[in-house]
C-alpha atoms as a PDB file:
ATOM      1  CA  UNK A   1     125.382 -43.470 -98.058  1.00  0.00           C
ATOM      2  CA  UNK A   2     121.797 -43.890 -98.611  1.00  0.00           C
ATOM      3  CA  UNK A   3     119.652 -40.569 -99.000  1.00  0.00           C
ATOM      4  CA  UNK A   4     117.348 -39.974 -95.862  1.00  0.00           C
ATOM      5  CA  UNK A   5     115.047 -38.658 -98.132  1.00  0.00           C
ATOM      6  CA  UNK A   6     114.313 -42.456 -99.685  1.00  0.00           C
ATOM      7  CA  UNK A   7     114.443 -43.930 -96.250  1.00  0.00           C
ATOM      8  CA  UNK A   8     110.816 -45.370 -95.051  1.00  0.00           C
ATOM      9  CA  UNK A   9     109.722 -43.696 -91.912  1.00  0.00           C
ATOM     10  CA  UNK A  10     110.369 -45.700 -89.041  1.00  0.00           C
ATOM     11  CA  UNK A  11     107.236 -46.055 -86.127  1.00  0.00           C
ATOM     12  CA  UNK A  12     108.397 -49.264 -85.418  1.00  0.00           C
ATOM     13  CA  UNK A  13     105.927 -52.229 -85.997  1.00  0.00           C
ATOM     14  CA  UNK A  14     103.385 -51.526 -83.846  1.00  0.00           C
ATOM     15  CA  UNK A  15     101.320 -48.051 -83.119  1.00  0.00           C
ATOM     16  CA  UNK A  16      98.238 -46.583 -81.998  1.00  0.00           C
ATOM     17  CA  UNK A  17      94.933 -45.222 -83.447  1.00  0.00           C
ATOM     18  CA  UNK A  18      92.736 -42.933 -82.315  1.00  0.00           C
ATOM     19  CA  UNK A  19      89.963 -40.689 -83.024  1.00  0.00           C
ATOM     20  CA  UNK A  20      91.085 -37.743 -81.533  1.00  0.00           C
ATOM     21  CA  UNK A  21      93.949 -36.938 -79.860  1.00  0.00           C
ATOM     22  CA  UNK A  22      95.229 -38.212 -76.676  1.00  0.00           C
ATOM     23  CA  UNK A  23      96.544 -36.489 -73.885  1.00  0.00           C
ATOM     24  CA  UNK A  24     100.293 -35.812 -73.184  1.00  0.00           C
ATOM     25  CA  UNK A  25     100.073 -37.983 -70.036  1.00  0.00           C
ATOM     26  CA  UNK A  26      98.728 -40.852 -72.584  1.00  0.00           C
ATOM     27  CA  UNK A  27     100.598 -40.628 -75.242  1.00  0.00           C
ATOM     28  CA  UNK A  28     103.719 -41.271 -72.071  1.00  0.00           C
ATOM     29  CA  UNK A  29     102.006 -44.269 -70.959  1.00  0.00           C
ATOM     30  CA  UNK A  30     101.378 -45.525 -74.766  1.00  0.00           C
ATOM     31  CA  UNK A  31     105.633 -44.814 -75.678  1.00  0.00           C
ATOM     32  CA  UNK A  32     106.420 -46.807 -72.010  1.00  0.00           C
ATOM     33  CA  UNK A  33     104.557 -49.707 -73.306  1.00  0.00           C
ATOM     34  CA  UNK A  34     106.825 -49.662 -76.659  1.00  0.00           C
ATOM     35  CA  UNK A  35     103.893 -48.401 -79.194  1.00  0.00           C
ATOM     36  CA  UNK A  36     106.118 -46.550 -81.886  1.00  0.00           C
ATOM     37  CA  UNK A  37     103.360 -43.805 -83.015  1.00  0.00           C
ATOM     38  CA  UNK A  38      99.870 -42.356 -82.254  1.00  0.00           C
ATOM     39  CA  UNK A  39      98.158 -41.486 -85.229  1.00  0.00           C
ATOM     40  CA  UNK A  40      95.042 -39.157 -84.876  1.00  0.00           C
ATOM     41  CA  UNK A  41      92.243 -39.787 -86.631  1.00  0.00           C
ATOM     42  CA  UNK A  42      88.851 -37.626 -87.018  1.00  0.00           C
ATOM     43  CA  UNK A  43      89.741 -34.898 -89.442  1.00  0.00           C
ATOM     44  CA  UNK A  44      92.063 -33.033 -86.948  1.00  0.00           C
ATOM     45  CA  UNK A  45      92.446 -29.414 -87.733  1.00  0.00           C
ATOM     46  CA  UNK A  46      95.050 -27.720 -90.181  1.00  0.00           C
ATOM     47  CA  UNK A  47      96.743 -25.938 -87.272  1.00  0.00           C
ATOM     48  CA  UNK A  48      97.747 -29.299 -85.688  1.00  0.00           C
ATOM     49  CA  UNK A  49      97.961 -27.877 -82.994  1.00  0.00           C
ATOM     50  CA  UNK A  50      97.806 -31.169 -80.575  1.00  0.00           C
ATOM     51  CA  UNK A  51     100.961 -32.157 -81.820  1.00  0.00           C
ATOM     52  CA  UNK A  52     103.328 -30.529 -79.743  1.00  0.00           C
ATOM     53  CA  UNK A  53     102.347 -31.045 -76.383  1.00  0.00           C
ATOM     54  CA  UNK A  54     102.361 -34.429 -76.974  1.00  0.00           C
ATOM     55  CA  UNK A  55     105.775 -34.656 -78.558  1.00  0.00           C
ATOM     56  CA  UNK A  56     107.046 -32.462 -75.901  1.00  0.00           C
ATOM     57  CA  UNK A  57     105.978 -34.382 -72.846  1.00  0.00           C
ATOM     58  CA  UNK A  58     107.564 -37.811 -74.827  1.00  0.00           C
ATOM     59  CA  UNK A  59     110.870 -38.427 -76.251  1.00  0.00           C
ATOM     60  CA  UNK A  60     110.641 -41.409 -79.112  1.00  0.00           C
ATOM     61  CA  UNK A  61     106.743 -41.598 -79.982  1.00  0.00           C
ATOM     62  CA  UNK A  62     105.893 -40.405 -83.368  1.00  0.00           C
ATOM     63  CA  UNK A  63     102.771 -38.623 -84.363  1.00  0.00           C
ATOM     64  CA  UNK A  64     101.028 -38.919 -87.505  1.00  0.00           C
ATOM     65  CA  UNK A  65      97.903 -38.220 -88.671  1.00  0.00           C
ATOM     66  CA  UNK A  66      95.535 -40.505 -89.923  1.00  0.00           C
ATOM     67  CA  UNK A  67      94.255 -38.894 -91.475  1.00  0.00           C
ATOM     68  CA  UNK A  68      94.106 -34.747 -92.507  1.00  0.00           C
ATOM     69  CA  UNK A  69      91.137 -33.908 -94.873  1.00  0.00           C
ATOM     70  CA  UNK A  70      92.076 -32.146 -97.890  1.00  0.00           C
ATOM     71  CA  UNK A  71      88.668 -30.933 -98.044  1.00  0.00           C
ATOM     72  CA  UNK A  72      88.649 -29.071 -94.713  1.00  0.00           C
ATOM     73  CA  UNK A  73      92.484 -28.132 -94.177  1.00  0.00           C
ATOM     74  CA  UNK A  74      93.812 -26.038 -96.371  1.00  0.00           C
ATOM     75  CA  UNK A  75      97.309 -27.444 -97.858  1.00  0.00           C
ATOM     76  CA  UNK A  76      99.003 -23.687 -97.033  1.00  0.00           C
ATOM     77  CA  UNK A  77      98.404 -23.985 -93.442  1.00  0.00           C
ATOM     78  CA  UNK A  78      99.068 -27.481 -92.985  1.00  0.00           C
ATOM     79  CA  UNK A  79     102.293 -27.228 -94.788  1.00  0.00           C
ATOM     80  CA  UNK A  80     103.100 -23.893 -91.688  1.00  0.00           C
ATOM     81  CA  UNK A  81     101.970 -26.463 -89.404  1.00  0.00           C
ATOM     82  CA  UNK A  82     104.230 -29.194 -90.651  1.00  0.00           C
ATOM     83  CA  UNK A  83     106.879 -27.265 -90.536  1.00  0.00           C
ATOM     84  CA  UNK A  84     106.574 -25.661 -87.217  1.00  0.00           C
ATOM     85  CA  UNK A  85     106.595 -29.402 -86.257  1.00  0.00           C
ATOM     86  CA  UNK A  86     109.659 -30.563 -87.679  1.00  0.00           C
ATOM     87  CA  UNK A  87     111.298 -27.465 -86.993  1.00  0.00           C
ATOM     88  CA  UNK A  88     110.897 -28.256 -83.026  1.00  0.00           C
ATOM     89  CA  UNK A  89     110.529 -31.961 -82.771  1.00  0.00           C
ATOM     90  CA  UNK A  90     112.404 -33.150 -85.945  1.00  0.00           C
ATOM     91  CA  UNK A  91     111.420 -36.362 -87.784  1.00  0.00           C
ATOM     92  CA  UNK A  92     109.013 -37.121 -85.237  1.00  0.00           C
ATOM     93  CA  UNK A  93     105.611 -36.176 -87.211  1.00  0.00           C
ATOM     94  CA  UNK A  94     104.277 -37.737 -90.361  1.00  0.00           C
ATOM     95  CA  UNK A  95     101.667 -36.317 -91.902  1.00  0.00           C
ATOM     96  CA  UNK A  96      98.935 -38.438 -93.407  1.00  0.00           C
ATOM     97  CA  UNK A  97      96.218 -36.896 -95.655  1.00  0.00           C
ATOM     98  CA  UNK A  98      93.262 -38.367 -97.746  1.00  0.00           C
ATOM     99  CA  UNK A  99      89.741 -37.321 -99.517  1.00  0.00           C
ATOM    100  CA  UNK A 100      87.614 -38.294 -97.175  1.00  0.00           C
ATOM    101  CA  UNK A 101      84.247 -39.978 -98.307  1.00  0.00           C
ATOM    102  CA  UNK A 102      81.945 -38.617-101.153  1.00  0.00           C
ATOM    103  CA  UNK A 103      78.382 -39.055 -99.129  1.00  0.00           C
ATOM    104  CA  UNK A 104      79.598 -36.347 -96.403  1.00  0.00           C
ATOM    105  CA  UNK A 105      81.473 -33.922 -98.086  1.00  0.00           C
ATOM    106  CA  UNK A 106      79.279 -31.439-100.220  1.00  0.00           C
ATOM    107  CA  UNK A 107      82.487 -30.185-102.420  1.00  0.00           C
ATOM    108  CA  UNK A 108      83.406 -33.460-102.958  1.00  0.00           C
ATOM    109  CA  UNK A 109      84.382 -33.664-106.741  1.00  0.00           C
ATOM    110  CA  UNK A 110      86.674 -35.623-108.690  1.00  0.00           C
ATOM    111  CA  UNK A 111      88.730 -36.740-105.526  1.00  0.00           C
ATOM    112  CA  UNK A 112      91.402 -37.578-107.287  1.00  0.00           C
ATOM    113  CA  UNK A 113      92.629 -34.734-109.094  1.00  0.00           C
ATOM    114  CA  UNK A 114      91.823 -32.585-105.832  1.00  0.00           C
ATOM    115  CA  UNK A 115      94.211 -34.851-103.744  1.00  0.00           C
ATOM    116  CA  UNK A 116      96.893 -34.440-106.691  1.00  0.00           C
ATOM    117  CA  UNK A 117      96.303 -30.813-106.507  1.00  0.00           C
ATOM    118  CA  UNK A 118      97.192 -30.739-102.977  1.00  0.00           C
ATOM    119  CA  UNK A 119     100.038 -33.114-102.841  1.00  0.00           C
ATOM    120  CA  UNK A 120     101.209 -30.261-105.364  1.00  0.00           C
ATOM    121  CA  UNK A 121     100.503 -27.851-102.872  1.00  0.00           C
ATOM    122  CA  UNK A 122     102.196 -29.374-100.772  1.00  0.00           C
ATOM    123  CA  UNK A 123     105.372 -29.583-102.976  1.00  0.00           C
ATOM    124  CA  UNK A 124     105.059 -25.949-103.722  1.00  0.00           C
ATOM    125  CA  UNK A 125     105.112 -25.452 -99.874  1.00  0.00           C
ATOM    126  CA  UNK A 126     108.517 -28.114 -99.303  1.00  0.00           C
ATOM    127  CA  UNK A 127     106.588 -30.429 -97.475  1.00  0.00           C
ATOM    128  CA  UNK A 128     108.974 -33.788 -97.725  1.00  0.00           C
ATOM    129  CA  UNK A 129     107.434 -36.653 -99.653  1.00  0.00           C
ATOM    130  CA  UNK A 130     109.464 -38.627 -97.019  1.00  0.00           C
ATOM    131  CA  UNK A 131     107.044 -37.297 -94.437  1.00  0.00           C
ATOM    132  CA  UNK A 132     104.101 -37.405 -95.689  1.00  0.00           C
ATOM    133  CA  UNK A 133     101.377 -40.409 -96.197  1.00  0.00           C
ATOM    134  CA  UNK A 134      98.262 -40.534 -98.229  1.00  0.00           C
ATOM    135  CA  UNK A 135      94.861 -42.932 -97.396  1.00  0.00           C
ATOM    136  CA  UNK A 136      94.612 -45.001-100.146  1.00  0.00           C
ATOM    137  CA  UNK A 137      92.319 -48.315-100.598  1.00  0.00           C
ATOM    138  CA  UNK A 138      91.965 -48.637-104.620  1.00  0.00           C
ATOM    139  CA  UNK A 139      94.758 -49.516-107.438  1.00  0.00           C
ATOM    140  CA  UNK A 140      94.811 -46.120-108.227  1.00  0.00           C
ATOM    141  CA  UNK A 141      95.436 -44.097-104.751  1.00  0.00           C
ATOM    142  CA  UNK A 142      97.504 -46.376-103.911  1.00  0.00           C
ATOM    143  CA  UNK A 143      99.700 -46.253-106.815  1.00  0.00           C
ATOM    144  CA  UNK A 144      99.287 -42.439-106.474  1.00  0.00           C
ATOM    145  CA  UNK A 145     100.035 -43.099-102.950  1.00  0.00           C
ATOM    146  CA  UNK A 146     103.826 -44.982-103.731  1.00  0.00           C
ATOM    147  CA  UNK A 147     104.283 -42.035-106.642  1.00  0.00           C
ATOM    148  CA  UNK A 148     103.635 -38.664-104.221  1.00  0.00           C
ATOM    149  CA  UNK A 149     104.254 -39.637-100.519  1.00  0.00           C
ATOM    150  CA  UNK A 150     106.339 -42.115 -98.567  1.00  0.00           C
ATOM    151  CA  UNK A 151     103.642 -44.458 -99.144  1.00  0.00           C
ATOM    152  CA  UNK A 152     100.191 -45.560 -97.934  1.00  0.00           C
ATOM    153  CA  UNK A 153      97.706 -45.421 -94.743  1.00  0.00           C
ATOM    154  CA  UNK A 154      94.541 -48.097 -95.470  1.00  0.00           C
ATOM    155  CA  UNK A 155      91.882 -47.715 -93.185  1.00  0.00           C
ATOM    156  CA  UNK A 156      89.464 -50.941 -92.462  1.00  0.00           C
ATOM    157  CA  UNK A 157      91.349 -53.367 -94.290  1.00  0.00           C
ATOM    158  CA  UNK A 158      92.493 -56.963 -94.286  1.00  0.00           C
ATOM    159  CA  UNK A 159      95.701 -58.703 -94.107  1.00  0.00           C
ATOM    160  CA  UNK A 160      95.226 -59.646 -97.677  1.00  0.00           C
ATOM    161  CA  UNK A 161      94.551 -56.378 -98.703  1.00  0.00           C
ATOM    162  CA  UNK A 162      98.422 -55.256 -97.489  1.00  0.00           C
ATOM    163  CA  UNK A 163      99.239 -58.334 -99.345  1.00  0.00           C
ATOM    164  CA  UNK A 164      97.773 -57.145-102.487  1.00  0.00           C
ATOM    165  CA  UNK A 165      98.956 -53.111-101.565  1.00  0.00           C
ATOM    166  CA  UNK A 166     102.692 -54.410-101.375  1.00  0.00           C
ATOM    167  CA  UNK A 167     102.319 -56.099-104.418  1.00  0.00           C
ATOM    168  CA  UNK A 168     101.557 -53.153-106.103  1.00  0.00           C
ATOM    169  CA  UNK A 169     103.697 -50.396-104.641  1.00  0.00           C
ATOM    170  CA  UNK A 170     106.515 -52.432-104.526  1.00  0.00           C
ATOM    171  CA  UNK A 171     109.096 -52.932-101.424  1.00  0.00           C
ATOM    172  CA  UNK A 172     110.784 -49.493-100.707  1.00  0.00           C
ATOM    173  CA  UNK A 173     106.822 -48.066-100.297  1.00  0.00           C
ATOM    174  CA  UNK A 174     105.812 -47.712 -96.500  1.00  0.00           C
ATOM    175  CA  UNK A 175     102.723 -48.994 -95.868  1.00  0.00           C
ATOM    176  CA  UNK A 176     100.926 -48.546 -92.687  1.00  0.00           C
ATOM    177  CA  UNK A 177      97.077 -50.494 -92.304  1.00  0.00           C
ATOM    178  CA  UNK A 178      94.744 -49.709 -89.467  1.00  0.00           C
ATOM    179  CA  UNK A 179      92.958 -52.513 -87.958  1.00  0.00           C
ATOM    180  CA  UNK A 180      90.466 -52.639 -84.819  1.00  0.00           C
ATOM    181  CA  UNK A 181      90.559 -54.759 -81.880  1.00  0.00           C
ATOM    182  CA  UNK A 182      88.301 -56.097 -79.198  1.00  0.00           C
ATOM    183  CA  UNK A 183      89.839 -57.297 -76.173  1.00  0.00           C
ATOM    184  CA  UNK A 184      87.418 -59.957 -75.227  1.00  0.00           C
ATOM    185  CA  UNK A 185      86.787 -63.715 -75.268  1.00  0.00           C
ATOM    186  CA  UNK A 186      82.997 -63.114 -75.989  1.00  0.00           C
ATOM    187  CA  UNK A 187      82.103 -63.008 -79.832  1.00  0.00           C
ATOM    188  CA  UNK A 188      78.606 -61.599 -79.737  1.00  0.00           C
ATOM    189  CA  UNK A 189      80.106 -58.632 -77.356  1.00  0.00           C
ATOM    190  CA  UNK A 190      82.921 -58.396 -79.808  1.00  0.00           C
ATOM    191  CA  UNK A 191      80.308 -58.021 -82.905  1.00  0.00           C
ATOM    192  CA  UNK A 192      78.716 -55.852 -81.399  1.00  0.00           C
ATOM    193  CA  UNK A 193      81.213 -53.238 -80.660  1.00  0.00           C
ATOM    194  CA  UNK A 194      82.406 -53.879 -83.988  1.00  0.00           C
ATOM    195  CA  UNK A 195      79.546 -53.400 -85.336  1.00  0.00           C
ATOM    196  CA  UNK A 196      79.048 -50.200 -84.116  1.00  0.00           C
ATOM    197  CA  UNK A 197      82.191 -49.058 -85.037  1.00  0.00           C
ATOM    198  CA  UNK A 198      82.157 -50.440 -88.531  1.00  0.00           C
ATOM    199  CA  UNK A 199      78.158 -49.177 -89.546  1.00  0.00           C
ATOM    200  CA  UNK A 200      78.949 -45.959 -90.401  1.00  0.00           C
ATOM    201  CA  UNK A 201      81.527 -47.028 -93.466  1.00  0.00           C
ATOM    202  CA  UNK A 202      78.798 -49.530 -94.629  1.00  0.00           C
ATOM    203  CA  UNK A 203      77.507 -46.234 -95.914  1.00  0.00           C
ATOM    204  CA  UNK A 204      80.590 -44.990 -97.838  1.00  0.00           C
ATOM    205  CA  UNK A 205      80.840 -46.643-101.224  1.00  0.00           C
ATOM    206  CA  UNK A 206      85.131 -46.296-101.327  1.00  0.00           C
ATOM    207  CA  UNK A 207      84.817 -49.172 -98.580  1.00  0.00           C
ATOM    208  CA  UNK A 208      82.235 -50.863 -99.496  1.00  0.00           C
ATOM    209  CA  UNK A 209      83.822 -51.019-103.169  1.00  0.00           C
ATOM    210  CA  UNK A 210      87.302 -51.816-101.306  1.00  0.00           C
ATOM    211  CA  UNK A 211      85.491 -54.908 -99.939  1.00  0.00           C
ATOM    212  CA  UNK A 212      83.988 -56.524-102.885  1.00  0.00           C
ATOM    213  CA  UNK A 213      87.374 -56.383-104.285  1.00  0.00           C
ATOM    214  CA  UNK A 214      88.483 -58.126-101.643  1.00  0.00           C
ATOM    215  CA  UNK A 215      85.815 -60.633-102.400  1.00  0.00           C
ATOM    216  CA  UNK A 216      83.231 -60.053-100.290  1.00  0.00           C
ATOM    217  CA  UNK A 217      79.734 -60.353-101.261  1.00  0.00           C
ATOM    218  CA  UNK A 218      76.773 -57.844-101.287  1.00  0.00           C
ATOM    219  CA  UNK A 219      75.304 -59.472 -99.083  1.00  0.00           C
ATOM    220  CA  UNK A 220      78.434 -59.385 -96.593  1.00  0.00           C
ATOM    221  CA  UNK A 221      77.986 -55.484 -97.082  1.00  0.00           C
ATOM    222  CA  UNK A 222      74.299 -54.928 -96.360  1.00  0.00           C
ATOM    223  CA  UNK A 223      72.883 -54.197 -93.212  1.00  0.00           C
ATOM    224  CA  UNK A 224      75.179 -53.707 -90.073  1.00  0.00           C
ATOM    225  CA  UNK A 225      77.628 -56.223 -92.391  1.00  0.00           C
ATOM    226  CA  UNK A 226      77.821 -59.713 -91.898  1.00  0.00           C
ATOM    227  CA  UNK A 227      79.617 -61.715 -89.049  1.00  0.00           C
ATOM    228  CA  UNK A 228      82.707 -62.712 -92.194  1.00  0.00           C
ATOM    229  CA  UNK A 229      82.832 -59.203 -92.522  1.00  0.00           C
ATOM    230  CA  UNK A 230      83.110 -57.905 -88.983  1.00  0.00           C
ATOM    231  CA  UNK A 231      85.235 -61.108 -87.741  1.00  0.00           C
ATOM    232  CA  UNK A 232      87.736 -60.084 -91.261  1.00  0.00           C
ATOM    233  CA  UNK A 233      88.042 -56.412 -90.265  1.00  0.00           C
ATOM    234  CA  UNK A 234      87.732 -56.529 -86.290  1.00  0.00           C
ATOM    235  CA  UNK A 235      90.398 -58.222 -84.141  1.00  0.00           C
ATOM    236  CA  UNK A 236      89.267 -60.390 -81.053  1.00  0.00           C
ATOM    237  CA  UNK A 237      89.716 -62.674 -78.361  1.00  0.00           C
ATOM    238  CA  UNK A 238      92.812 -63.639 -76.367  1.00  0.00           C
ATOM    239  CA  UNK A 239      96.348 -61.117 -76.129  1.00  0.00           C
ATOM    240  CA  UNK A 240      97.704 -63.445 -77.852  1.00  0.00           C
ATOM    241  CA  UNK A 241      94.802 -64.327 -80.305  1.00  0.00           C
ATOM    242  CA  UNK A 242      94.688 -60.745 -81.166  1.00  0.00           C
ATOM    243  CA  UNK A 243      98.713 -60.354 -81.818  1.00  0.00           C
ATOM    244  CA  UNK A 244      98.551 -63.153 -83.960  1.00  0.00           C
ATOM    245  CA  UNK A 245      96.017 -61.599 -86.412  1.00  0.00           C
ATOM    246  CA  UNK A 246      96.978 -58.640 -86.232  1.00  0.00           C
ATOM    247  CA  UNK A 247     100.953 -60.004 -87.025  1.00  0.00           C
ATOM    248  CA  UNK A 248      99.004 -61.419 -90.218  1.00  0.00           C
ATOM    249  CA  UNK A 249      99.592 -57.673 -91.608  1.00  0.00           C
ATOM    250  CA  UNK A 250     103.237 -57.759 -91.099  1.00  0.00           C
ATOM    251  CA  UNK A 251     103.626 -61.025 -92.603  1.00  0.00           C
ATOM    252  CA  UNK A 252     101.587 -59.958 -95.681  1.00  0.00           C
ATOM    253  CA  UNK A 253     104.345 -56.749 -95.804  1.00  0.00           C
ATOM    254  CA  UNK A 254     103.559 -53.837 -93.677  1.00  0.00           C
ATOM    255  CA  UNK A 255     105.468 -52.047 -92.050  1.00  0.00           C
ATOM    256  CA  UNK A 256     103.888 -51.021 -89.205  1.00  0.00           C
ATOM    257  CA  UNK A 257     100.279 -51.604 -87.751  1.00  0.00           C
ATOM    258  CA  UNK A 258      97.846 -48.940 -86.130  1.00  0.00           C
ATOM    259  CA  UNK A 259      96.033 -50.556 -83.432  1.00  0.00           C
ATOM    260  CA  UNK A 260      92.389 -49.117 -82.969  1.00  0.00           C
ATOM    261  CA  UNK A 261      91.279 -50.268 -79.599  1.00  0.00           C
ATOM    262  CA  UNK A 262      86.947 -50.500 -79.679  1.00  0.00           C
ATOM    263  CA  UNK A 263      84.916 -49.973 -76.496  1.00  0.00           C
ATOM    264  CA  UNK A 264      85.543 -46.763 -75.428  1.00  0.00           C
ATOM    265  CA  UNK A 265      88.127 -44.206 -73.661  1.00  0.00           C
ATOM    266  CA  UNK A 266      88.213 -46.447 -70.968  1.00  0.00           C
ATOM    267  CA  UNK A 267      89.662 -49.508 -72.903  1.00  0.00           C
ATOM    268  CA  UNK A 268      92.325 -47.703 -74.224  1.00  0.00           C
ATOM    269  CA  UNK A 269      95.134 -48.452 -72.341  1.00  0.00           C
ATOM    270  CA  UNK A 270      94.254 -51.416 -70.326  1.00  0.00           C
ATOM    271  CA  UNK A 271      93.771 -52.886 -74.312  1.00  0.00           C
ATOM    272  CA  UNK A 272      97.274 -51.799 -74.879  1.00  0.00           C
ATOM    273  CA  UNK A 273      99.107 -52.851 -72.007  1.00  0.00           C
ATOM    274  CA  UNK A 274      97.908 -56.204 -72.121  1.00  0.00           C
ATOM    275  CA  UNK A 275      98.712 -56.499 -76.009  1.00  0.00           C
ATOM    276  CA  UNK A 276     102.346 -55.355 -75.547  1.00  0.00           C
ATOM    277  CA  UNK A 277     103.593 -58.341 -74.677  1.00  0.00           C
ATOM    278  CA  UNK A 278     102.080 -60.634 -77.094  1.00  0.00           C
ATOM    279  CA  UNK A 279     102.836 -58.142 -79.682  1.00  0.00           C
ATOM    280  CA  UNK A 280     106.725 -58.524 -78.756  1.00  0.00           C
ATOM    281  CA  UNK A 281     106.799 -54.605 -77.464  1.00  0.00           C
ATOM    282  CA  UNK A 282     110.266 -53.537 -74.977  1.00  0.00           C
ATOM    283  CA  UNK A 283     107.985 -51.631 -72.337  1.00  0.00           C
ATOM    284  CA  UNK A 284     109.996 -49.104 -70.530  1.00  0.00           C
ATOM    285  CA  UNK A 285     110.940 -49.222 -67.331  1.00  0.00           C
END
């Protein structure tokens, strides 16, 4: 019999990414379409506290988080949290954590010994490797990434950066990329909002750094980023256009693929629902 702690966590191919939370009657809709997680993005507090209402009011969905900053919750509390979590809703939360980004955190020093420290933290408090993630772009977090956790959660990548990632970690490492999506026909609107979304890590030099080893260019990085750059790390067009890139992942060997619908609240949902079926999703009901 195979140990359950060595299994990959299962969220099924396809989930959700958000900022913040969403609400209970949401996160329904989102499992009825056949999404297999929500993970919540935007730092989200060490008390998770979110996490239960949702899991209450659903009965398969999975919640992870993508992703908690080491920097701002403390590994003691998160570890109480986690296990308040499993304790009620068991094997249904996976906990994702990562550095964050040197240019906005003032304590930011030598990132990668502080994340070690707190994966060891997290040992200390019996937090399962098996449910627990860690953001990881470079060789080196994402070695540390395959070594310390179930595996890895990149953030604004491409489908030939999860080919390189599985390369690395090997086949028994989950791996779990975000990518964002536009649900229109209309490139220049589709820059746009990608380019909105996208300025902010044009800033951070772990993604910019992530990109030129990807083999983009400097100039591909200046500015609000160049139309290869958005059209590489932004899904759009057609349902069906959209699936197929974002399938690209899977192919290259994830395991699953967090869907971050651009364009606001709003888009959410209407986004999803009209994704499921190109994606291959068994809506409910």
């Amino acid at each position: 019999m195979t140990d359950p702690s060595l299994l990959k966590p299962d969220l099924g191919r396809y989930g959700v990414w958000t900022a913040g939370p969403v609400s209970p009657e949401q996160a329904v809709q989102i499992e009825r379409l056949g999404y297999g997680a929500v993970w919540v993005g935007g730092s989200p507090p060490a008390d998770l506290a979110f996490v239960e209402p949702i899991l209450e009011r659903t009965e398969t969905l999975s919640i992870a988080t993508g992703i908690v900053n080491i920097w701002n919750a403390p590994a003691p509390e998160v570890a109480e949290s986690y296990h308040r979590i499993e304790k009620a809703y068991p094997g249904r939360f996976l906990l994702g954590v990562g550095v964050g980004h040197p240019e906005h955190t003032q304590e930011y020093t030598k990132p990668y010994d502080a994340l070690v420290s707190y994966l060891d933290d997290l040992d200390d408090k019996t937090v399962p490797t098996s449910r627990r993630v860690v953001a990881a772009l470079g060789p080196k977090v994402l070695q540390l990434a395959a070594q310390r956790s179930a595996g890895a959660h990149p953030y604004l990548t491409t489908p030939v950066h999860t080919g390189q990632a599985r390369d690395l970690v090997g086949a028994s490492v989950f791996l779990a990329p975000e990518h964002k999506v536009v649900l229109t026909t209309d490139v220049e609107e589709a820059r746009k909002l990608g380019r909105d979304s996208v300025g902010f890590y044009l800033g951070l030099s772990n993604y910019v750094n992530s990109w030129k080893r990807l083999g983009f260019t400097d100039a591909d990085v200046e500015g609000d980023g160049s139309d290869r750059l958005i059209d590489a790390v932004v899904a759009y067009g057609t349902p069906e256009a959209i699936a197929a890139r974002l399938g690209e992942h899977l192919d290259a060997g994830a395991d699953h693929v967090a869907i971050q619908v651009l364009g606001g609240p709003d888009k959410l949902l209407p986004a999803l629902t009209e994704l499921a079926g190109p994606l291959g999703l068994n809506a409910a009901g």
